[in-house]
N, C-alpha and C. Protein backbone atom coordinates (compact mmCIF):
# COMPACT_ATOMS: atom_id res chain seq x y z
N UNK A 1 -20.19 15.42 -32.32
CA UNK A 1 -20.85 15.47 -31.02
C UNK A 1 -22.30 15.05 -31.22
N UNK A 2 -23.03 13.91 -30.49
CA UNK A 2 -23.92 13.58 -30.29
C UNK A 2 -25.06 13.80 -29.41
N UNK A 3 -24.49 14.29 -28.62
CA UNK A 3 -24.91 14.86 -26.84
C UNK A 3 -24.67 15.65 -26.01
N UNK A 4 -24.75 16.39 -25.56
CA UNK A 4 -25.00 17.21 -24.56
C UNK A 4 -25.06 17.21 -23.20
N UNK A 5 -24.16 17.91 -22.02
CA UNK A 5 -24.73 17.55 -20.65
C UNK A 5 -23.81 17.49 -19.93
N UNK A 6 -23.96 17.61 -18.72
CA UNK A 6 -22.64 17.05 -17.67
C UNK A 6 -22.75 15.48 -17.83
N UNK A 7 -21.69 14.78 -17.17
CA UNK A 7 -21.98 13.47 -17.05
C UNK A 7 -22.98 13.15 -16.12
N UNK A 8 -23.83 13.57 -15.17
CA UNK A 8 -24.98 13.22 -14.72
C UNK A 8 -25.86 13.34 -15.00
N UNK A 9 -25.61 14.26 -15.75
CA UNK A 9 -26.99 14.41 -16.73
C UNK A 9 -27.37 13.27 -17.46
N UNK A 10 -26.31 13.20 -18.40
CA UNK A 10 -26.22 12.26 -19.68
C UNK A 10 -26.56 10.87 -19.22
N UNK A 11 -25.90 10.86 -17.68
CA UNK A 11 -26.72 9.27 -16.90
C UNK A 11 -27.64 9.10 -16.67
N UNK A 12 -28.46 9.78 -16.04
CA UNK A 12 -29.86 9.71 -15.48
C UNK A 12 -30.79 9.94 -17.03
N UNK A 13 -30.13 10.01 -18.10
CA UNK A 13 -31.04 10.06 -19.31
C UNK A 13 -31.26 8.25 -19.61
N UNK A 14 -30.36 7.57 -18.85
CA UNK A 14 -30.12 6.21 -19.09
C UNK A 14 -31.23 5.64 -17.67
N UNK A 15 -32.53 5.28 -17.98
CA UNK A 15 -32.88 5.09 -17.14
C UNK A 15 -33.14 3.29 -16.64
N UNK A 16 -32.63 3.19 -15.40
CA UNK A 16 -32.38 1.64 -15.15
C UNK A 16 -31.29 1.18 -14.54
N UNK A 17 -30.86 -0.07 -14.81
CA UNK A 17 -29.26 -0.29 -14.44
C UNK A 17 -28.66 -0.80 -15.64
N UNK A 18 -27.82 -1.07 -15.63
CA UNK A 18 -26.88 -1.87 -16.89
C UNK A 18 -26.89 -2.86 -16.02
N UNK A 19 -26.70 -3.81 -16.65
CA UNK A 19 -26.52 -5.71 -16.54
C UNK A 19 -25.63 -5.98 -17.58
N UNK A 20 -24.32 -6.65 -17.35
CA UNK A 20 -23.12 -7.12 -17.96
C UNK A 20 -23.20 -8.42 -17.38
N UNK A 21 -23.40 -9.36 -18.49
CA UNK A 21 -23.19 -11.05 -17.92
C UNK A 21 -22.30 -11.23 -18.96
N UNK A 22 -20.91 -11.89 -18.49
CA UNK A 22 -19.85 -12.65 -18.80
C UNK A 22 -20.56 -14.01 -19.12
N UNK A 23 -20.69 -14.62 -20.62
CA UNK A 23 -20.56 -15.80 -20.77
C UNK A 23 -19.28 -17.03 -20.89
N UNK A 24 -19.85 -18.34 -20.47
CA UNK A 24 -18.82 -19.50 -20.89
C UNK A 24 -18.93 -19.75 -21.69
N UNK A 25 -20.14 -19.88 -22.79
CA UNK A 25 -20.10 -20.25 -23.91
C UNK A 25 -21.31 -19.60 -24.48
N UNK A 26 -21.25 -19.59 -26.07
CA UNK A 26 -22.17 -19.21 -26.17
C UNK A 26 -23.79 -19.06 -26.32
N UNK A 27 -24.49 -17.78 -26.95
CA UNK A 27 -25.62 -17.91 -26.95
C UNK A 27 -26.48 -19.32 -26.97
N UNK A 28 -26.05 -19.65 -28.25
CA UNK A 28 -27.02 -20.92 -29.05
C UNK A 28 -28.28 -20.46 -29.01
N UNK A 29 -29.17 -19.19 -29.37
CA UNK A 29 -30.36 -19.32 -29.20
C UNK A 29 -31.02 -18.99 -28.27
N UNK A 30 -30.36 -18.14 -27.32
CA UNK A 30 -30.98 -18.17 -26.06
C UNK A 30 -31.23 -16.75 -25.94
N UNK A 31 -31.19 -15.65 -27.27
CA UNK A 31 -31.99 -14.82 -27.20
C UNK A 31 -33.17 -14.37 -27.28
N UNK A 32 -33.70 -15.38 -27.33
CA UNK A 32 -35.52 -15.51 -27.26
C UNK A 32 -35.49 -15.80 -26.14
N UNK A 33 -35.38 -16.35 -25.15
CA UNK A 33 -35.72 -16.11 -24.08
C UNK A 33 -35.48 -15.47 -23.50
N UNK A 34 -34.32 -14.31 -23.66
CA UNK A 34 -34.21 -13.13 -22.71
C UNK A 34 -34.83 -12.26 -22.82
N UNK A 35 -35.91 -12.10 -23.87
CA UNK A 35 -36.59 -11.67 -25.07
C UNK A 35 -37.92 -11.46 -23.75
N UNK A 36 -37.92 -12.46 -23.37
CA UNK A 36 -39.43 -12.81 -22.56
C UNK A 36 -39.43 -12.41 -21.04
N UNK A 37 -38.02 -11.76 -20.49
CA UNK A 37 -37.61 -11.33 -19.33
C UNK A 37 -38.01 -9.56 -19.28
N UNK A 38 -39.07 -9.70 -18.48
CA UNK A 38 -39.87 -8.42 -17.68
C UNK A 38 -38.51 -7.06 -17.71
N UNK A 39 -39.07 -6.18 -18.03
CA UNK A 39 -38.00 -5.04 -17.54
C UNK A 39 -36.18 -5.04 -18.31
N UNK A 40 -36.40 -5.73 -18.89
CA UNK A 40 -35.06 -5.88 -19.67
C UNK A 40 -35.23 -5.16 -21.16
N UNK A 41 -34.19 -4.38 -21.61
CA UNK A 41 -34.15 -3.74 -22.87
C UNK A 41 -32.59 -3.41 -23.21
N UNK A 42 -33.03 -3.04 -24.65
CA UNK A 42 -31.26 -3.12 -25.08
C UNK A 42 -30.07 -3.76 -24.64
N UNK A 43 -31.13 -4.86 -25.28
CA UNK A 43 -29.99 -5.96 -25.18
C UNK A 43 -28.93 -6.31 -26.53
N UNK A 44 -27.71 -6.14 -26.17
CA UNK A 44 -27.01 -6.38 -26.91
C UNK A 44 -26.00 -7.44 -26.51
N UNK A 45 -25.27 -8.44 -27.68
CA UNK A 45 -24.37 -9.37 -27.83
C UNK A 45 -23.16 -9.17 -28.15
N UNK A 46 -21.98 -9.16 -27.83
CA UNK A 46 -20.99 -8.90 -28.17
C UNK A 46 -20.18 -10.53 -27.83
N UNK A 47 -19.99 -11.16 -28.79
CA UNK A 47 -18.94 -12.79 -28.09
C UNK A 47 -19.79 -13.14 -27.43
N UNK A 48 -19.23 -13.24 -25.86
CA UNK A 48 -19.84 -13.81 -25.02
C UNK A 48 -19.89 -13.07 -23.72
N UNK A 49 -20.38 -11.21 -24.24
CA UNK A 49 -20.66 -10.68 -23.36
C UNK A 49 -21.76 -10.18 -23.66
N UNK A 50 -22.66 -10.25 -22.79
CA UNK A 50 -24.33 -9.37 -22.93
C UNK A 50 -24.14 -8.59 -22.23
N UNK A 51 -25.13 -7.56 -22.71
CA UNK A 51 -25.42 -5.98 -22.33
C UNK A 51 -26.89 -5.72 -21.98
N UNK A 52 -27.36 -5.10 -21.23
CA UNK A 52 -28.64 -4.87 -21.42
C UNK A 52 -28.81 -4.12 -20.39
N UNK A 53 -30.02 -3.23 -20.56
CA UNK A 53 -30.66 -2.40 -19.62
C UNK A 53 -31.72 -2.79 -18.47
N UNK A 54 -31.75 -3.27 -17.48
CA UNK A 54 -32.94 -3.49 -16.59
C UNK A 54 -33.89 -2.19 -15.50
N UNK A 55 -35.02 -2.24 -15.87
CA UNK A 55 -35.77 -1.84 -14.93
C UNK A 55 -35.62 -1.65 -13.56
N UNK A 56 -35.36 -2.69 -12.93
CA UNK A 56 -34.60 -3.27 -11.18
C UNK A 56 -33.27 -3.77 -11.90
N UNK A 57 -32.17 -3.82 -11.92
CA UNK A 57 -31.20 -5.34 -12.02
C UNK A 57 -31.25 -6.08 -11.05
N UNK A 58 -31.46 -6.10 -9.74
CA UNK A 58 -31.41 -6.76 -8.95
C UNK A 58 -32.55 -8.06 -9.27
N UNK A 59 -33.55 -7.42 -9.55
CA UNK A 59 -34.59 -8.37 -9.85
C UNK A 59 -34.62 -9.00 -11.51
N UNK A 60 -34.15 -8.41 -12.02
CA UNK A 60 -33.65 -9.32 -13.38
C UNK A 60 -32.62 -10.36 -13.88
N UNK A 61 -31.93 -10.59 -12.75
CA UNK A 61 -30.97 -11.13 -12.80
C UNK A 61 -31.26 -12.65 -11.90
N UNK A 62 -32.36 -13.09 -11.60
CA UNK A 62 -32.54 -14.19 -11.78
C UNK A 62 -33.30 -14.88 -12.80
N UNK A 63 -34.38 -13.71 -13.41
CA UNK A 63 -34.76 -14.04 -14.50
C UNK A 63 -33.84 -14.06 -15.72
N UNK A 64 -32.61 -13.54 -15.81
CA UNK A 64 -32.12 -13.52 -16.91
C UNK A 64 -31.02 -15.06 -16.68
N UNK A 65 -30.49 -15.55 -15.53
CA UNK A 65 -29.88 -16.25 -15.61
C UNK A 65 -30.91 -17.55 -15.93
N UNK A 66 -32.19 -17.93 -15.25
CA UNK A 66 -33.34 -18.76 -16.16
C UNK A 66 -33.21 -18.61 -17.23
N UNK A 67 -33.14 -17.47 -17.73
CA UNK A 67 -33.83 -17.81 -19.34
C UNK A 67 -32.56 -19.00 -19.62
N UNK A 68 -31.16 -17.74 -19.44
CA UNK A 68 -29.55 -18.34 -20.11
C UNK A 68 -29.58 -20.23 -19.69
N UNK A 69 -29.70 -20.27 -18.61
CA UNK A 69 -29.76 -21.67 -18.12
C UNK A 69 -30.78 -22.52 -19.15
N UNK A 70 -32.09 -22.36 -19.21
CA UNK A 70 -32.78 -23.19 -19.83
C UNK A 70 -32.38 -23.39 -21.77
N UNK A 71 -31.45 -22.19 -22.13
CA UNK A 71 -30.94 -22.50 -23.06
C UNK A 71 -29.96 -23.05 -23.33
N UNK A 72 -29.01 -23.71 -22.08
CA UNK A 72 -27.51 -24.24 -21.64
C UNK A 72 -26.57 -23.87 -22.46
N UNK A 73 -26.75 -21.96 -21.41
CA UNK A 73 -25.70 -21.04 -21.82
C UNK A 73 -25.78 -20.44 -20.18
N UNK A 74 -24.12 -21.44 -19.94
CA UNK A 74 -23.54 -21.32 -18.87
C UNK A 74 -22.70 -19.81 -18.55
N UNK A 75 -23.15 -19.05 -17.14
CA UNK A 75 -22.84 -17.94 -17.03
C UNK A 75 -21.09 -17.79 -16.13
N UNK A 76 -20.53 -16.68 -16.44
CA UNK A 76 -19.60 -16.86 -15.80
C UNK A 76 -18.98 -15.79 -14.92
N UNK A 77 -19.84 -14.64 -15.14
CA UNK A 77 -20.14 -13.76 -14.18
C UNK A 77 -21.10 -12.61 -14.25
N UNK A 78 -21.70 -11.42 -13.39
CA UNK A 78 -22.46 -11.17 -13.76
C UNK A 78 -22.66 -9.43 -12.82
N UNK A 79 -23.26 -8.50 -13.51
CA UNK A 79 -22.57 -7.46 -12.62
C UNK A 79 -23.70 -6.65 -13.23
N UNK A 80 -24.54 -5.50 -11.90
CA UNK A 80 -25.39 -4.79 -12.34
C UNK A 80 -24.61 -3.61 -11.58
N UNK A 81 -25.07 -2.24 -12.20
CA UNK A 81 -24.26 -1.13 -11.76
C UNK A 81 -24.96 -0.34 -12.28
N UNK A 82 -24.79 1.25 -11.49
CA UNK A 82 -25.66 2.42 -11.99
C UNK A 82 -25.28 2.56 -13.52
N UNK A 83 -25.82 3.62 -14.42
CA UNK A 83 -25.37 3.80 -15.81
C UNK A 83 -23.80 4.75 -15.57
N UNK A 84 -22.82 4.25 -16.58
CA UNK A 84 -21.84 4.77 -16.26
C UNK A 84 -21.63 5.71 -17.60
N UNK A 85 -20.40 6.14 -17.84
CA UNK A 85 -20.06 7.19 -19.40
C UNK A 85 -19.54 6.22 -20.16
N UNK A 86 -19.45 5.02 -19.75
CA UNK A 86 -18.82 4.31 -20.96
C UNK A 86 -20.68 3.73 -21.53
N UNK A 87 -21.55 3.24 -20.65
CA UNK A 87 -23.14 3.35 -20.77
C UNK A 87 -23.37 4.39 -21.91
N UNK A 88 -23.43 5.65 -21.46
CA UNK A 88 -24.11 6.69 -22.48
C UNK A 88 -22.88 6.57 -23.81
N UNK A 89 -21.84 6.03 -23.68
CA UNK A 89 -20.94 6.25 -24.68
C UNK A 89 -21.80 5.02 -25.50
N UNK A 90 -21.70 4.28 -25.15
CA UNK A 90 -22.32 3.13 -26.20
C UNK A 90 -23.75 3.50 -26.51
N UNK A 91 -24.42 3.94 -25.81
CA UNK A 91 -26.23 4.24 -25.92
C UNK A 91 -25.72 4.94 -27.78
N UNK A 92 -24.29 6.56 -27.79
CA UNK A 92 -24.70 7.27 -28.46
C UNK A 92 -23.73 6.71 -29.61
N UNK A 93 -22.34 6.15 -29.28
CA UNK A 93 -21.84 5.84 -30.03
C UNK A 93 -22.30 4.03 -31.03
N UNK A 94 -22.73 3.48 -30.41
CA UNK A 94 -23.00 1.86 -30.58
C UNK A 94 -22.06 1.21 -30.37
N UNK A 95 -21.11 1.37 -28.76
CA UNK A 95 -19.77 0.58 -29.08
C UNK A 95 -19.10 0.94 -27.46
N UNK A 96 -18.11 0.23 -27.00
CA UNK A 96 -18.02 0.86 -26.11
C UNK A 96 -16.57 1.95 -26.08
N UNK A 97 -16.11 2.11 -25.11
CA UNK A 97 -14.61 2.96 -25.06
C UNK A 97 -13.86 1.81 -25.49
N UNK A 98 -13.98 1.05 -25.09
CA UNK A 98 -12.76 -0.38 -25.13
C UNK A 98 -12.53 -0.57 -26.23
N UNK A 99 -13.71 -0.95 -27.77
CA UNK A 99 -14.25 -0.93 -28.66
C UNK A 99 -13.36 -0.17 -29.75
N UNK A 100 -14.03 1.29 -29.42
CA UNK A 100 -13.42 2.28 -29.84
C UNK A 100 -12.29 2.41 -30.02
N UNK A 101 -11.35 1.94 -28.79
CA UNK A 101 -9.90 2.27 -28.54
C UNK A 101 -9.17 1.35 -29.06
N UNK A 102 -9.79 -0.27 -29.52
CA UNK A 102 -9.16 -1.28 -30.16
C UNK A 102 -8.94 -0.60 -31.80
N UNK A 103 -10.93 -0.24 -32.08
CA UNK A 103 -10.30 0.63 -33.21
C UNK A 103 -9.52 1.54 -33.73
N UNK A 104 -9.54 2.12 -32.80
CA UNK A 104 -7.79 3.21 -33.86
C UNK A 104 -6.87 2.58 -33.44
N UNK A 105 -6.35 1.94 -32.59
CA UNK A 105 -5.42 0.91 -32.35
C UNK A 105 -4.80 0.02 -33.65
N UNK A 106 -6.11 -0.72 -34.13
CA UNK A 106 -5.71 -1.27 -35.81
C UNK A 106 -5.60 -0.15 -36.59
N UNK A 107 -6.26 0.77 -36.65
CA UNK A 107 -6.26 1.94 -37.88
C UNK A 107 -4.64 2.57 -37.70
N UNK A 108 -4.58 2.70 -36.42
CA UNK A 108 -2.88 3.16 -36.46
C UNK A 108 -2.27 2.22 -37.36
């Protein structure tokens, strides 16, 4: 056990929105420029899905599709949402449920 809390608790410790952009292809480099996008943190890469925390999402999400664009890393969808338990699951675990569940999946 890592944490503590009801699940609203444990959310509102997540402060911001989550931002999930579905890529077409990948990075190439185009994490320096997301690098330079206001209000964005913990950002993470998985393939060709990004993760990250925004300040507003609403308002980061044209800056983040600039940065992706000027690095011609074509987006293919894109979704901001309050922090959820699969959110604090990854904040504590580094991974998500999905993740997780592939892993004991092979370990079985």
């Amino acid at each position: 056990m890592v944490a503590t809390g009801s699940p609203d608790e444990l959310k509102r410790e997540l402060r911001g929105d989550a931002l999930h952009v579905e890529l077409e292809n990948d990075l190439n480099g185009a994490r320096a420029g997301l690098d330079r996008v206001a209000g964005l943190s913990e950002v993470t890469i998985d393939g060709r899905s990004l993760r990250a925390r925004a300040d507003d999402g609403a308002r980061a999400v044209p800056a983040v599709l600039a940065a992706l664009d000027s690095h011609g890393v074509a987006v293919a969808s894109v979704t901001v949402a309050r922090p959820s338990l699969d959110d604090v699951y990854l904040r504590y675990a580094g991974r998500t449920f999905g993740e997780a569940d592939k892993d004991t999946a092979v370990a079985a």
